[in-house]
N, C-alpha and C. Protein backbone atom coordinates (compact mmCIF):
# COMPACT_ATOMS: atom_id res chain seq x y z
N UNK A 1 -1.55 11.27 -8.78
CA UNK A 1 -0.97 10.54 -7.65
C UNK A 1 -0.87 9.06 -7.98
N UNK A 2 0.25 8.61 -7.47
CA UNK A 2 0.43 6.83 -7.29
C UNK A 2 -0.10 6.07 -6.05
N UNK A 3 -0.98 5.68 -5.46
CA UNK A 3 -1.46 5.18 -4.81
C UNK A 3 -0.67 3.77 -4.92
N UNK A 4 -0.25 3.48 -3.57
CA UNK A 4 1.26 2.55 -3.77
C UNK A 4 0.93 1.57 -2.05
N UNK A 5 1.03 0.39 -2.65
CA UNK A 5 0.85 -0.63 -1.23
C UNK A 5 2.43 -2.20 -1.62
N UNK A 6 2.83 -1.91 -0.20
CA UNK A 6 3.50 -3.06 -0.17
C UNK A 6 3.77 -4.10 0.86
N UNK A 7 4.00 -5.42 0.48
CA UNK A 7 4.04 -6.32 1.90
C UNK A 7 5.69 -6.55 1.71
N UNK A 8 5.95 -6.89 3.33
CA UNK A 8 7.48 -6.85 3.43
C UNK A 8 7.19 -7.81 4.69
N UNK A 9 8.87 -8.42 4.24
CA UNK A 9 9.52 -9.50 5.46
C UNK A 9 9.40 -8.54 7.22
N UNK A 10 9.21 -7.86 7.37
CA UNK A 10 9.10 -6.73 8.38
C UNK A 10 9.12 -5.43 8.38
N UNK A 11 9.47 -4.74 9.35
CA UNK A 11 9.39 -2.97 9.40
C UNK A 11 10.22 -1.93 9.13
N UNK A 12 11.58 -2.76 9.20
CA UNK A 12 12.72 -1.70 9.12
C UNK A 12 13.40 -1.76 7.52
N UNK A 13 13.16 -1.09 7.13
CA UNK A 13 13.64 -1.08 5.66
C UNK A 13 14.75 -1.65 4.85
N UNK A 14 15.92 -1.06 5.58
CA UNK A 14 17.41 -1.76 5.85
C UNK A 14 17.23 -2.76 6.16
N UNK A 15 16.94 -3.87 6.83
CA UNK A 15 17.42 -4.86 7.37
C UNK A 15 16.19 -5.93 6.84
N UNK A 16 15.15 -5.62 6.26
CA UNK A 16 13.44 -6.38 5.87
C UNK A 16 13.51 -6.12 4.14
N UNK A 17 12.83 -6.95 3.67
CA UNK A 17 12.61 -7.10 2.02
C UNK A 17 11.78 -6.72 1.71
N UNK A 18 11.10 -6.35 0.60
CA UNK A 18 10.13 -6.16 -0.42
C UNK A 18 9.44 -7.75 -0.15
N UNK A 19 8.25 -8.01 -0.88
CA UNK A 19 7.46 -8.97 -1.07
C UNK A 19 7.04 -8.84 -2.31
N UNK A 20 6.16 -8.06 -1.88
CA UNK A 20 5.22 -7.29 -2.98
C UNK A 20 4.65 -6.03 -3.23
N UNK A 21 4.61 -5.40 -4.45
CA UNK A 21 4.38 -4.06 -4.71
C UNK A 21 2.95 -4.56 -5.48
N UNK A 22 1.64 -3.12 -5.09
CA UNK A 22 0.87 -3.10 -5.85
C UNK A 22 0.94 -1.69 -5.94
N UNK A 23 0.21 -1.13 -7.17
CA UNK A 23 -0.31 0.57 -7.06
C UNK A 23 -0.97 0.86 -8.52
N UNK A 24 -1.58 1.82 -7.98
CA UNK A 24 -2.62 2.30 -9.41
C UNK A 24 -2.81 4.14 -9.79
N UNK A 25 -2.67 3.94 -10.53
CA UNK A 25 -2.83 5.61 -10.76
C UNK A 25 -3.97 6.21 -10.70
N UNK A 26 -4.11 7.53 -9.85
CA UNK A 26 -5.35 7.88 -9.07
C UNK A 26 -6.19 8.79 -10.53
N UNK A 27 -5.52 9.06 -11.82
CA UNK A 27 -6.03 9.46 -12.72
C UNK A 27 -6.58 8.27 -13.38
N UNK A 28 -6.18 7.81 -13.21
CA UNK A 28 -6.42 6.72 -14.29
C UNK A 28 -6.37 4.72 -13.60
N UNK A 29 -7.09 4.61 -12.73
CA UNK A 29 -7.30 3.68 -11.80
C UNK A 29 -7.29 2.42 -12.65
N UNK A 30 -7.49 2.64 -13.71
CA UNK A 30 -7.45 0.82 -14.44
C UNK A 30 -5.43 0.62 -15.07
N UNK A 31 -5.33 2.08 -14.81
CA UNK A 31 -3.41 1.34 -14.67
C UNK A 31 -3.26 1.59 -13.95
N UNK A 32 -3.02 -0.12 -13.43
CA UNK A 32 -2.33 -0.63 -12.17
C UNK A 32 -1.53 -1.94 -12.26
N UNK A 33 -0.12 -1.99 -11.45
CA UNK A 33 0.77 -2.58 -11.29
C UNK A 33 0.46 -3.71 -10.19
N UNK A 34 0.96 -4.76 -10.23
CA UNK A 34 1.43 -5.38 -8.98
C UNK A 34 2.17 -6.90 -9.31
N UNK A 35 3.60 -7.11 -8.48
CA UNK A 35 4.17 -7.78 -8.60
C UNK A 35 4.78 -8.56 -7.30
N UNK A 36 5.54 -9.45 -7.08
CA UNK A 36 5.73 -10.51 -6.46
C UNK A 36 7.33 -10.92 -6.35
N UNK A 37 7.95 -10.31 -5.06
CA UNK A 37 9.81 -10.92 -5.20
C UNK A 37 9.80 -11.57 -4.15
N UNK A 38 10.98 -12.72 -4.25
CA UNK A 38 11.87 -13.33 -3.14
C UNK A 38 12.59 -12.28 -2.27
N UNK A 39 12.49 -12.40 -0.85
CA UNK A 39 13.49 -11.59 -0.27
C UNK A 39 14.98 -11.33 -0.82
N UNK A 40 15.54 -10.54 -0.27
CA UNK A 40 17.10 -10.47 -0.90
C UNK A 40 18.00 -11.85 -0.07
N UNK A 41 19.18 -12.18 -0.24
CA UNK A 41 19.54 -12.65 0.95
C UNK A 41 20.08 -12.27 1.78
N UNK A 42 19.84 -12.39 3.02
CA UNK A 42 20.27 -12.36 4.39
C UNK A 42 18.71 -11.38 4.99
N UNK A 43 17.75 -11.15 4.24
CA UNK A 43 16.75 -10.63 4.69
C UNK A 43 16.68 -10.70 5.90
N UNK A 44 16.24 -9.92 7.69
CA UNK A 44 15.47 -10.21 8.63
C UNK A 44 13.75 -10.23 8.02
N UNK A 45 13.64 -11.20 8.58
CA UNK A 45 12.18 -12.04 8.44
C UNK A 45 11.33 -12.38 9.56
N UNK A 46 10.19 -11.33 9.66
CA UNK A 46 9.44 -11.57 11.06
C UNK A 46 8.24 -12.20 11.04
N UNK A 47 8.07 -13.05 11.70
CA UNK A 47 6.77 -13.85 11.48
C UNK A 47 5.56 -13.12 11.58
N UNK A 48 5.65 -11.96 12.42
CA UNK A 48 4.01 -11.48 12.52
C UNK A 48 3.70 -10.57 11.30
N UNK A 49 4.61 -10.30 10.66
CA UNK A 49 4.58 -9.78 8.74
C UNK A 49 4.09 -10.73 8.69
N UNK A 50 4.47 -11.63 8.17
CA UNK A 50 4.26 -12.99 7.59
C UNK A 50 2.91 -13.37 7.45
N UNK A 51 2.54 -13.34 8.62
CA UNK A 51 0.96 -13.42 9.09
C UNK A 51 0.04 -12.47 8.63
N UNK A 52 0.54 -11.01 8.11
CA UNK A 52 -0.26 -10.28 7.95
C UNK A 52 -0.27 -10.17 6.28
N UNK A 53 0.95 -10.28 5.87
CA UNK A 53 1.44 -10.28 4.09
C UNK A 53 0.13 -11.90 4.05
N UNK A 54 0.71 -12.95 4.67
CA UNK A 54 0.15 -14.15 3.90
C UNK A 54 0.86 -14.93 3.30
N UNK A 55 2.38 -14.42 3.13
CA UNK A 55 3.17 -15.41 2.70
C UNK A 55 3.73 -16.58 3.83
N UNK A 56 4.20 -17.49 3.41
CA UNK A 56 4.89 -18.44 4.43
C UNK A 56 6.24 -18.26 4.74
N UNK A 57 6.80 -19.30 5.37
CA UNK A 57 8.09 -19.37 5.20
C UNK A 57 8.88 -20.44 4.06
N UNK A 58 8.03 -21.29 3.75
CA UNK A 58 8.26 -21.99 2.57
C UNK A 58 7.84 -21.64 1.38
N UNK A 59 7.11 -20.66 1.34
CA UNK A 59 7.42 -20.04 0.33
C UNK A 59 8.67 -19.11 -0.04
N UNK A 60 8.85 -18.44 1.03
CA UNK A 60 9.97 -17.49 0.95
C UNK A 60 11.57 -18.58 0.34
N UNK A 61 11.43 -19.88 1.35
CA UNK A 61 12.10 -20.54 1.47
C UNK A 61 12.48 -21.20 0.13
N UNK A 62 11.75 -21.75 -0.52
CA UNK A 62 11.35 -22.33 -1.75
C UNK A 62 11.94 -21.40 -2.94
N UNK A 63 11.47 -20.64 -2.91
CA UNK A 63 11.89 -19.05 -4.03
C UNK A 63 13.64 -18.88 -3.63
N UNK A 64 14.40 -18.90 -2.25
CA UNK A 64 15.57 -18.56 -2.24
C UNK A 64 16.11 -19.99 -2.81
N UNK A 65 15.91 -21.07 -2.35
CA UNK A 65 16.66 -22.20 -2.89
C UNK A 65 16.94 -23.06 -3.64
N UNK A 66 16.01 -22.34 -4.91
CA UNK A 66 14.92 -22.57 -6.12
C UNK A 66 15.81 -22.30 -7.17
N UNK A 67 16.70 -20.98 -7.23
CA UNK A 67 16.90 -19.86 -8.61
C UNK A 67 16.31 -20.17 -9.70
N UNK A 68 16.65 -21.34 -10.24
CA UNK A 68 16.29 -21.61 -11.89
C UNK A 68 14.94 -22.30 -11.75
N UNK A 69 14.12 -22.36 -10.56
CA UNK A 69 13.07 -23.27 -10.61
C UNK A 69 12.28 -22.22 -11.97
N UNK A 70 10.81 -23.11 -12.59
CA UNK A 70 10.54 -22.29 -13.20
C UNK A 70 9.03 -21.25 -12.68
N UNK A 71 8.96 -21.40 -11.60
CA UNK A 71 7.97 -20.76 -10.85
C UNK A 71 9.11 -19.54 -9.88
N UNK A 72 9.90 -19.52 -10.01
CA UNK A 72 11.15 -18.34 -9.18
C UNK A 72 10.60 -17.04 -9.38
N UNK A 73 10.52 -16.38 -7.82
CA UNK A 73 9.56 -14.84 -8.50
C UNK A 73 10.99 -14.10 -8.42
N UNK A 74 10.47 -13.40 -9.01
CA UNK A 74 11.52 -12.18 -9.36
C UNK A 74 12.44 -11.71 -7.93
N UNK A 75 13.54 -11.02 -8.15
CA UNK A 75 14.48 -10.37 -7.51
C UNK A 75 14.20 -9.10 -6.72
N UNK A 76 13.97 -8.47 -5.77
CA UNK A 76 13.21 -7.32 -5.11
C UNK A 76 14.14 -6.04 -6.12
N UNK A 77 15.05 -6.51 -7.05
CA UNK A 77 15.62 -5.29 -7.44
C UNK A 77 14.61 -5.29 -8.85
N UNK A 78 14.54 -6.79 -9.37
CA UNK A 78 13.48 -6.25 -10.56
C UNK A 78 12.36 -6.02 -10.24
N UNK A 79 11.33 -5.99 -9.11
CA UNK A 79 10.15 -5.64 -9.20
C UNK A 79 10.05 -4.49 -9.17
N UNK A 80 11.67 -3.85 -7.88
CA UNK A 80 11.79 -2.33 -8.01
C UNK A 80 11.51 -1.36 -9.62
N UNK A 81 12.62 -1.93 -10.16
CA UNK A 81 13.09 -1.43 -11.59
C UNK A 81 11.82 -1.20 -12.28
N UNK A 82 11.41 -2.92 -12.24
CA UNK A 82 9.68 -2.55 -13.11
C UNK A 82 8.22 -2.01 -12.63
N UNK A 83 9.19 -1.36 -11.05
CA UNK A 83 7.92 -0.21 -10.71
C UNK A 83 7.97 0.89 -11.19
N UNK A 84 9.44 1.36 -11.02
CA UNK A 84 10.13 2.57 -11.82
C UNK A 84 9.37 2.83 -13.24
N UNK A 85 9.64 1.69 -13.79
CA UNK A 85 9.50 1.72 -15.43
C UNK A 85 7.91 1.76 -15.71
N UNK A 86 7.06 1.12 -14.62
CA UNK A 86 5.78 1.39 -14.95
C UNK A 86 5.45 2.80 -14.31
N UNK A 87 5.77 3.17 -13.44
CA UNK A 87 5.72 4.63 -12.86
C UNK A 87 6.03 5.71 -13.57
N UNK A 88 7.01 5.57 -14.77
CA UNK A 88 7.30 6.72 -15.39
C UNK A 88 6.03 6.73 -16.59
N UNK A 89 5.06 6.05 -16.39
CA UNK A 89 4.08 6.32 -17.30
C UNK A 89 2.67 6.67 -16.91
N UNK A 90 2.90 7.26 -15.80
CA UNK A 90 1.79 7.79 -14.87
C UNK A 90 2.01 9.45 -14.97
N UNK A 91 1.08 10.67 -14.77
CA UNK A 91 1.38 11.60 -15.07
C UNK A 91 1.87 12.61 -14.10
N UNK A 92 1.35 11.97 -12.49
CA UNK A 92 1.91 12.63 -11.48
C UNK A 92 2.30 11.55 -10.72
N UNK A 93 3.73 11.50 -10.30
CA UNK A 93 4.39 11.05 -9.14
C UNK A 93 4.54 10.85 -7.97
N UNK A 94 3.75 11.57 -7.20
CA UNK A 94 2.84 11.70 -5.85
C UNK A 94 2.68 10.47 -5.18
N UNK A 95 3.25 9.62 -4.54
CA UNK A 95 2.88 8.75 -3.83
C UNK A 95 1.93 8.64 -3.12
N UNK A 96 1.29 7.87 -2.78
CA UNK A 96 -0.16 8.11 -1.73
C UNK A 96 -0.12 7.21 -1.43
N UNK A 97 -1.48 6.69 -0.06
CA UNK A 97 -1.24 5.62 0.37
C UNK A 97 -1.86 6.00 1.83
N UNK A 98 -1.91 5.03 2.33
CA UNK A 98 -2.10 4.92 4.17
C UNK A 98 -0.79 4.23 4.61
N UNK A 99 -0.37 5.45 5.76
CA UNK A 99 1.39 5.70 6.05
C UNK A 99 2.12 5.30 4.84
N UNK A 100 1.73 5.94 3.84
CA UNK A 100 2.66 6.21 2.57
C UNK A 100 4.29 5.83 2.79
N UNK A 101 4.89 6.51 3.61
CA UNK A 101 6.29 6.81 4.12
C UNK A 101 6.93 5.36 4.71
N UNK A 102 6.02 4.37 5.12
CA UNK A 102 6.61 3.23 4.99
C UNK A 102 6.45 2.80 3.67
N UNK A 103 5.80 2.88 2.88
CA UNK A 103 5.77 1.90 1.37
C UNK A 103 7.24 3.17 0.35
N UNK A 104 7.04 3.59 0.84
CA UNK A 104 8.80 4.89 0.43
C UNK A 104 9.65 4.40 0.33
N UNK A 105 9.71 4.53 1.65
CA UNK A 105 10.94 3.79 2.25
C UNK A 105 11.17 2.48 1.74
N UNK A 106 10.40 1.48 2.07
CA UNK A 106 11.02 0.25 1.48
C UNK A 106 11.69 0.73 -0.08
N UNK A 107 10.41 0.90 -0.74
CA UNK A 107 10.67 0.95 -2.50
C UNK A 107 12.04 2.27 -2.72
N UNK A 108 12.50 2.92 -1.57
CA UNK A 108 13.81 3.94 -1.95
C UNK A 108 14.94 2.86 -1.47
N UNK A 109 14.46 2.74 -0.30
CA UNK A 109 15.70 1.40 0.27
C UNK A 109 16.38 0.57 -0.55
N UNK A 110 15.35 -0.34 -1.29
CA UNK A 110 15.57 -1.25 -2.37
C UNK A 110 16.63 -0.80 -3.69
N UNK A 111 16.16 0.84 -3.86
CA UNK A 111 16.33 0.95 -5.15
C UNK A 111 17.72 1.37 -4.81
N UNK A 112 18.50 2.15 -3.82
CA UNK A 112 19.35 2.07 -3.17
C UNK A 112 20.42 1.18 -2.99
N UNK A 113 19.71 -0.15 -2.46
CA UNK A 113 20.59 -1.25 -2.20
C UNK A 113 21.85 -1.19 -3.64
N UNK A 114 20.98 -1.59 -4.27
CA UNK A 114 21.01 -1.34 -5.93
C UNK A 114 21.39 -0.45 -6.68
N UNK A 115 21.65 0.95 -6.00
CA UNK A 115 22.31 1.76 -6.61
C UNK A 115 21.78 2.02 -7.77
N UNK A 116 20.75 2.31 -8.04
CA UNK A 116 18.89 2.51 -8.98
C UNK A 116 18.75 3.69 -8.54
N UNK A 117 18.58 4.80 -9.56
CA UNK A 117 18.26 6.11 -9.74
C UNK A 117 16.90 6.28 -8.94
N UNK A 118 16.53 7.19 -7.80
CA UNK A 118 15.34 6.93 -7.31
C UNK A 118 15.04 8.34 -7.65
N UNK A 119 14.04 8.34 -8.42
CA UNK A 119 13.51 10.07 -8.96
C UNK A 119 12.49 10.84 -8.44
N UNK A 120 11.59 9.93 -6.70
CA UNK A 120 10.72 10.43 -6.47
C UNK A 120 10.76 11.35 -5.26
N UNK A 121 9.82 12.23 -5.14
CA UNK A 121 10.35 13.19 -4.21
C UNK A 121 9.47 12.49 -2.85
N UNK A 122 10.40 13.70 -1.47
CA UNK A 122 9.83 12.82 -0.59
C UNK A 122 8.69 13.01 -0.15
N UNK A 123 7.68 14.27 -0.37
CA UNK A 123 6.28 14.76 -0.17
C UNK A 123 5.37 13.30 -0.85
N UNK A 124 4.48 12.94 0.41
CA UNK A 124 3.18 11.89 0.15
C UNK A 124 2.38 12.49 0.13
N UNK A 125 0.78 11.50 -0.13
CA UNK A 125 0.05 12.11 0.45
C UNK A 125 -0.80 10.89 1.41
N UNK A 126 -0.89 11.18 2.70
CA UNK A 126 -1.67 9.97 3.46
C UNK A 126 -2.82 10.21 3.82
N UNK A 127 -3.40 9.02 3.23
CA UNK A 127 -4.96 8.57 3.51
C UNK A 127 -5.43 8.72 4.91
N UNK A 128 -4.34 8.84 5.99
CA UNK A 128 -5.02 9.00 7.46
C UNK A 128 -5.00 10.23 7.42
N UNK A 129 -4.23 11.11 7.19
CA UNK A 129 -4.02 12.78 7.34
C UNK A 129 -5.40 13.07 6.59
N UNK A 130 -5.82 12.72 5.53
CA UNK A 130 -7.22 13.09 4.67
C UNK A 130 -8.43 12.86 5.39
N UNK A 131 -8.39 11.79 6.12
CA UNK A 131 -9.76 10.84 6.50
C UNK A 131 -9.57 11.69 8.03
N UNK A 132 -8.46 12.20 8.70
CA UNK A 132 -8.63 12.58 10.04
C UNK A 132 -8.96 14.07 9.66
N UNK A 133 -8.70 14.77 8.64
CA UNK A 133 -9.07 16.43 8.76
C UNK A 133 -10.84 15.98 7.93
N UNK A 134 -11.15 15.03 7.10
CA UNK A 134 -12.55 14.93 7.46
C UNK A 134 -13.30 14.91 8.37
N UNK A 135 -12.99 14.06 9.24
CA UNK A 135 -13.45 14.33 10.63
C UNK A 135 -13.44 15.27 11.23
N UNK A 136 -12.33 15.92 11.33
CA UNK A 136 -12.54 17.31 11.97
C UNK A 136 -13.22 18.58 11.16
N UNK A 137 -13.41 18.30 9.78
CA UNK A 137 -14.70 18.73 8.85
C UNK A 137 -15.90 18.96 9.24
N UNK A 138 -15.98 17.51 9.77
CA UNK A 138 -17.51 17.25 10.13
C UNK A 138 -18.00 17.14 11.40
N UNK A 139 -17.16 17.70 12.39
CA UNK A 139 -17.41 17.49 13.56
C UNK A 139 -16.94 16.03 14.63
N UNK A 140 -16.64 15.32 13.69
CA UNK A 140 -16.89 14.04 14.42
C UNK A 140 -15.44 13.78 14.89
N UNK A 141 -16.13 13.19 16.16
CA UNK A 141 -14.95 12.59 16.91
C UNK A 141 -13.82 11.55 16.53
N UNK A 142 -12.23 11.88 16.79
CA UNK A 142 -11.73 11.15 16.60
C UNK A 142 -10.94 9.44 16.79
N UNK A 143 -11.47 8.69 16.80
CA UNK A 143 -10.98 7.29 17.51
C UNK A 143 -9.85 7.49 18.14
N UNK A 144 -9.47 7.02 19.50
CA UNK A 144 -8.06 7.08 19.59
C UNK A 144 -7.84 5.47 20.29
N UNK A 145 -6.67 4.96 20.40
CA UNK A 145 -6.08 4.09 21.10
C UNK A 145 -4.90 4.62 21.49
N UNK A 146 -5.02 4.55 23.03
CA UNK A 146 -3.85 4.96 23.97
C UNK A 146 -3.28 6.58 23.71
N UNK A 147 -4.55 7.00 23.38
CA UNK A 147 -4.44 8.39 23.16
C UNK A 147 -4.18 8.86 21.56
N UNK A 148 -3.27 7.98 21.14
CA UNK A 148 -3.35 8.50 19.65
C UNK A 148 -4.43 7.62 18.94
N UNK A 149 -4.45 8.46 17.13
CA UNK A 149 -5.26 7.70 16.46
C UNK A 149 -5.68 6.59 15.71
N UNK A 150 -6.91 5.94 15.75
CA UNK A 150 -7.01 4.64 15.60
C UNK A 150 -7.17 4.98 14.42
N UNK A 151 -7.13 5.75 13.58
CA UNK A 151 -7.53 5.47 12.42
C UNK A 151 -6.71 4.39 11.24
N UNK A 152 -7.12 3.41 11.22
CA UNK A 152 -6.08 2.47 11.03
C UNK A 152 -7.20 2.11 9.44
N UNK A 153 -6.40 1.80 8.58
CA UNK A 153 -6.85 1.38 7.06
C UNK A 153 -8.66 0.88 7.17
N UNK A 154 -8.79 -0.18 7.94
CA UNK A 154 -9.84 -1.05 8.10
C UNK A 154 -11.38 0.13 8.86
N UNK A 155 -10.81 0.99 9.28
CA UNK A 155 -11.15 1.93 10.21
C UNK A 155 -12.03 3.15 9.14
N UNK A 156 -10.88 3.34 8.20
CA UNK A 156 -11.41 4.47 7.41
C UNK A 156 -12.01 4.21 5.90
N UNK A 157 -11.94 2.62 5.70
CA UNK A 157 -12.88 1.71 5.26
C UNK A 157 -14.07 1.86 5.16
N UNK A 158 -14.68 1.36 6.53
CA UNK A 158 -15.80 1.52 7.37
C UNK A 158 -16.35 3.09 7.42
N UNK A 159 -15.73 4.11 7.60
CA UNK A 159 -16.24 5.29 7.73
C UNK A 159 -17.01 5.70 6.46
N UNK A 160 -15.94 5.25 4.99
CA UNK A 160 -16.48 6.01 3.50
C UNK A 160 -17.92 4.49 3.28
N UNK A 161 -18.07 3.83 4.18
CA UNK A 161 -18.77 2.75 3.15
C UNK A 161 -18.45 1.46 2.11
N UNK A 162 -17.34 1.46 2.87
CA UNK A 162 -16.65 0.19 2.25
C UNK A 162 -16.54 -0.92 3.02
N UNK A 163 -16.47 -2.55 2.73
CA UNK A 163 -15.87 -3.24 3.61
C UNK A 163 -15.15 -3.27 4.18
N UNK A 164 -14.59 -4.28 5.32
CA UNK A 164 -12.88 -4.24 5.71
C UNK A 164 -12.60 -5.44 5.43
N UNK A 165 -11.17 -5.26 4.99
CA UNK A 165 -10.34 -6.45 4.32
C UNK A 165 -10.48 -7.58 5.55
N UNK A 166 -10.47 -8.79 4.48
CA UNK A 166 -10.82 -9.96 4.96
C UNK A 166 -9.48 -11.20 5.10
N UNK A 167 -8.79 -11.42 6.08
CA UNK A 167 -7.75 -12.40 5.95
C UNK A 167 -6.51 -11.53 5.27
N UNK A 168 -5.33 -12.19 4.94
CA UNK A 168 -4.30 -11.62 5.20
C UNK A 168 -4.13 -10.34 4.20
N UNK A 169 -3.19 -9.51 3.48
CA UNK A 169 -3.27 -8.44 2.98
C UNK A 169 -3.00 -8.86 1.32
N UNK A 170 -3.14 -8.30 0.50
CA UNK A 170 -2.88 -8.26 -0.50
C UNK A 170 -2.52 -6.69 -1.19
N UNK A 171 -0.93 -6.31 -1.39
CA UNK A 171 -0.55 -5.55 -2.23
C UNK A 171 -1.61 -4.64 -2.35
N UNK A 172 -2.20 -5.27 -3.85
CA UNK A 172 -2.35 -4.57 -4.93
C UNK A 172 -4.30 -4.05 -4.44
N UNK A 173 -4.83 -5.11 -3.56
CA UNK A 173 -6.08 -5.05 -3.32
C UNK A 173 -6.09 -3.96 -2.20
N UNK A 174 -4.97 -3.97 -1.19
CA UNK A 174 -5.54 -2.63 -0.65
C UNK A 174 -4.86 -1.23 -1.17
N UNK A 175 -4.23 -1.05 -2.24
CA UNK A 175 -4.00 0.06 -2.77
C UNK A 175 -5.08 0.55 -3.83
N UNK A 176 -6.52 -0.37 -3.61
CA UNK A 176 -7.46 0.03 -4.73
C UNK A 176 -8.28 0.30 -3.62
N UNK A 177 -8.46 -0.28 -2.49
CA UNK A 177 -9.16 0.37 -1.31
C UNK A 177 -8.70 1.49 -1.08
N UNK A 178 -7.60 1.90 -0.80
CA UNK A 178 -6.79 2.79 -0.99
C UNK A 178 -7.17 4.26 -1.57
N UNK A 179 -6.89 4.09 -3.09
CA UNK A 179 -7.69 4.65 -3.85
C UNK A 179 -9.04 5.26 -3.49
N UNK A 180 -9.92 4.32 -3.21
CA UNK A 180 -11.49 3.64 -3.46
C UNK A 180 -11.80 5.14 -2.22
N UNK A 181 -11.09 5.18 -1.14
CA UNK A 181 -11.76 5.87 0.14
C UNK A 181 -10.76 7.33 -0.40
N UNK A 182 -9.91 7.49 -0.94
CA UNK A 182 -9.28 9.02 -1.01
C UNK A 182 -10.20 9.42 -2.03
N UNK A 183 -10.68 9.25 -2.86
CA UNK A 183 -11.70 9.20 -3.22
C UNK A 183 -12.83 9.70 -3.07
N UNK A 184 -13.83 8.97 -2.14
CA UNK A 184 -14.97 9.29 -1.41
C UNK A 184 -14.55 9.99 -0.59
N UNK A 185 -13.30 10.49 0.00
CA UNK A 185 -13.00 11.46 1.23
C UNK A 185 -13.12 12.77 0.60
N UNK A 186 -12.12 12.98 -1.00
CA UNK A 186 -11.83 13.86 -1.36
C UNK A 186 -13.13 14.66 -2.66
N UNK A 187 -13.08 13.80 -3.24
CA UNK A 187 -14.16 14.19 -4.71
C UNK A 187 -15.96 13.81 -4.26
N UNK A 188 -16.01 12.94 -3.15
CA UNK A 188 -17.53 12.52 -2.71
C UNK A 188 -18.04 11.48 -3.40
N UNK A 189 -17.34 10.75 -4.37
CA UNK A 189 -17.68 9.86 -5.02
C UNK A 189 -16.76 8.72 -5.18
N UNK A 190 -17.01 7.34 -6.13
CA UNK A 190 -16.30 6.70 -6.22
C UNK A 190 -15.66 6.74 -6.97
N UNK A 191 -14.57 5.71 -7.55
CA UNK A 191 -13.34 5.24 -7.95
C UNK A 191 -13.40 4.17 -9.38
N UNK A 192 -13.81 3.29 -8.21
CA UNK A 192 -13.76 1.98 -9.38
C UNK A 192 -14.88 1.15 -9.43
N UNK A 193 -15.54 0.40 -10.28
CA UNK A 193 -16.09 0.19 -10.60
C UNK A 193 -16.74 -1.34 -9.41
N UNK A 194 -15.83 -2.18 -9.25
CA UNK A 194 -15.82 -2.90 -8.34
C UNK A 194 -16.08 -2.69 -6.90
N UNK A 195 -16.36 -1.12 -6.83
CA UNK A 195 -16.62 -1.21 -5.34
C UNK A 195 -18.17 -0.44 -5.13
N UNK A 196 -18.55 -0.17 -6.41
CA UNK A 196 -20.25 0.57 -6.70
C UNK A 196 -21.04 0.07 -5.78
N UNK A 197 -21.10 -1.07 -6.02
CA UNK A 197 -22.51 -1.50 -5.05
C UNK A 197 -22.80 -0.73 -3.43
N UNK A 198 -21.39 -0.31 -3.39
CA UNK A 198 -21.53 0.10 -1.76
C UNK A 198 -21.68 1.10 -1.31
N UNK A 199 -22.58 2.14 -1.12
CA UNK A 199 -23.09 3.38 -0.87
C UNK A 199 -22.08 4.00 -0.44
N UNK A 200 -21.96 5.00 -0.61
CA UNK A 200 -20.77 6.15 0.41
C UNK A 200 -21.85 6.98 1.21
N UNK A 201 -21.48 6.71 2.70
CA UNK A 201 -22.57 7.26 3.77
C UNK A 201 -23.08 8.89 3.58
N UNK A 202 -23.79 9.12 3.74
CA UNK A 202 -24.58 10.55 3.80
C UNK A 202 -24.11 11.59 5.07
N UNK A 203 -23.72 12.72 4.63
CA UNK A 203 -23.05 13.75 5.65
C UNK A 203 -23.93 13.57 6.71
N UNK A 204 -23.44 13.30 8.05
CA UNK A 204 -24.58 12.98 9.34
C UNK A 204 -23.98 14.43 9.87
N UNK A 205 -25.23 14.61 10.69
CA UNK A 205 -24.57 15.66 11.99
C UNK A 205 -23.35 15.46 12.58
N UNK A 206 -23.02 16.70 13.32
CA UNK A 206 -21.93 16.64 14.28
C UNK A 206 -22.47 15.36 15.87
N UNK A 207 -21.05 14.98 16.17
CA UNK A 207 -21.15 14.23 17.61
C UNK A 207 -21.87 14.90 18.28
């Protein structure tokens, strides 16, 4: 599996940019990708992304009106391309992720725009679907807000024994959290090496 995280100018695929791609291969967790584009132009650009990615608007701003500056990040079609190109050296294709199907979408959208061969199929696998049939494994009750589930990244964090992310998002750092809890959900153990210190909780009783 590709365990795959991205920040974007907003939600809707069509009409919002790439930012940034991170991801790591769930065989092999020390190859891992992550890269950094300027929106396309005419991007829609929503500030409460913004807030959550960490980028600015002068940054965004800076990068479009820049081209030849020599700090100019890449084009959302080359970070695409050189996800592709690092992806074809992973051994299963499997996307994964928490709501996988948005980080898809963008990275099919893109490759699209572009008219870029997209070779991946559309079966994910999501970190909430895993972490919610644990729960119902183990008895335990499920969080909800407004009836559906809270199980939200930071949420199922906390459940395997991990921290929760601190300040705005980073790509590539929560696709190793990512990782880090499918992981402890699925095999009972850890991942990577960087996240050892932190116990993975002990099977408790039912609620």
């Amino acid at each position: 599996m590709i365990v795959v995280d991205v920040e974007t100018t907003g939600v809707d695929p069509r009409l919002c940019s790439l930012l940034s791609v991170g991801a790591l291969d769930f065989d092999r967790p020390e190859h891992q990708f992550y890269m950094e584009c300027a929106p396309f132009p005419g991007a829609h650009i929503e500030k409460e992304a913004l807030a959550v990615s960490g980028f600015t608007m002068e940054d965004i701003e800076a990068n479009n009106q820049s081209p030849n500056a020599n700090n100019q990040k890449k084009t959302d079609r080359a970070v695409v391309e050189a996800f592709l190109e690092w992806m074809r050296t992973c051994s299963e294709w499997t996307l994964c992720g928490q709501n996988p199907s948005f980080d898809r979408d963008f990275l099919q959208e893109t490759a699209h725009r572009y008219h870029l061969n997209w070779p991946l199929a559309h079966r994910t696998v999501d970190l909430h679907s895993v972490a919610y049939g644990d729960h119902l494994q183990r008895g335990k009750s499920i969080p909800l807000t407004h009836n559906h589930s809270a199980l939200n990244l930071d949420t199922i964090l906390a459940y395997v024994g991990l921290p929760s992310r601190q300040g705005s998002h980073h790509a590539l750092d929560d696709a190793k959290l990512e990782a880090e809890a499918l992981s402890r959900l699925i095999h009972k153990r850890g991942l990577l090496k960087e996240y050892s210190q932190f116990e993975i909780p002990k099977k408790e009783a039912k609620d």
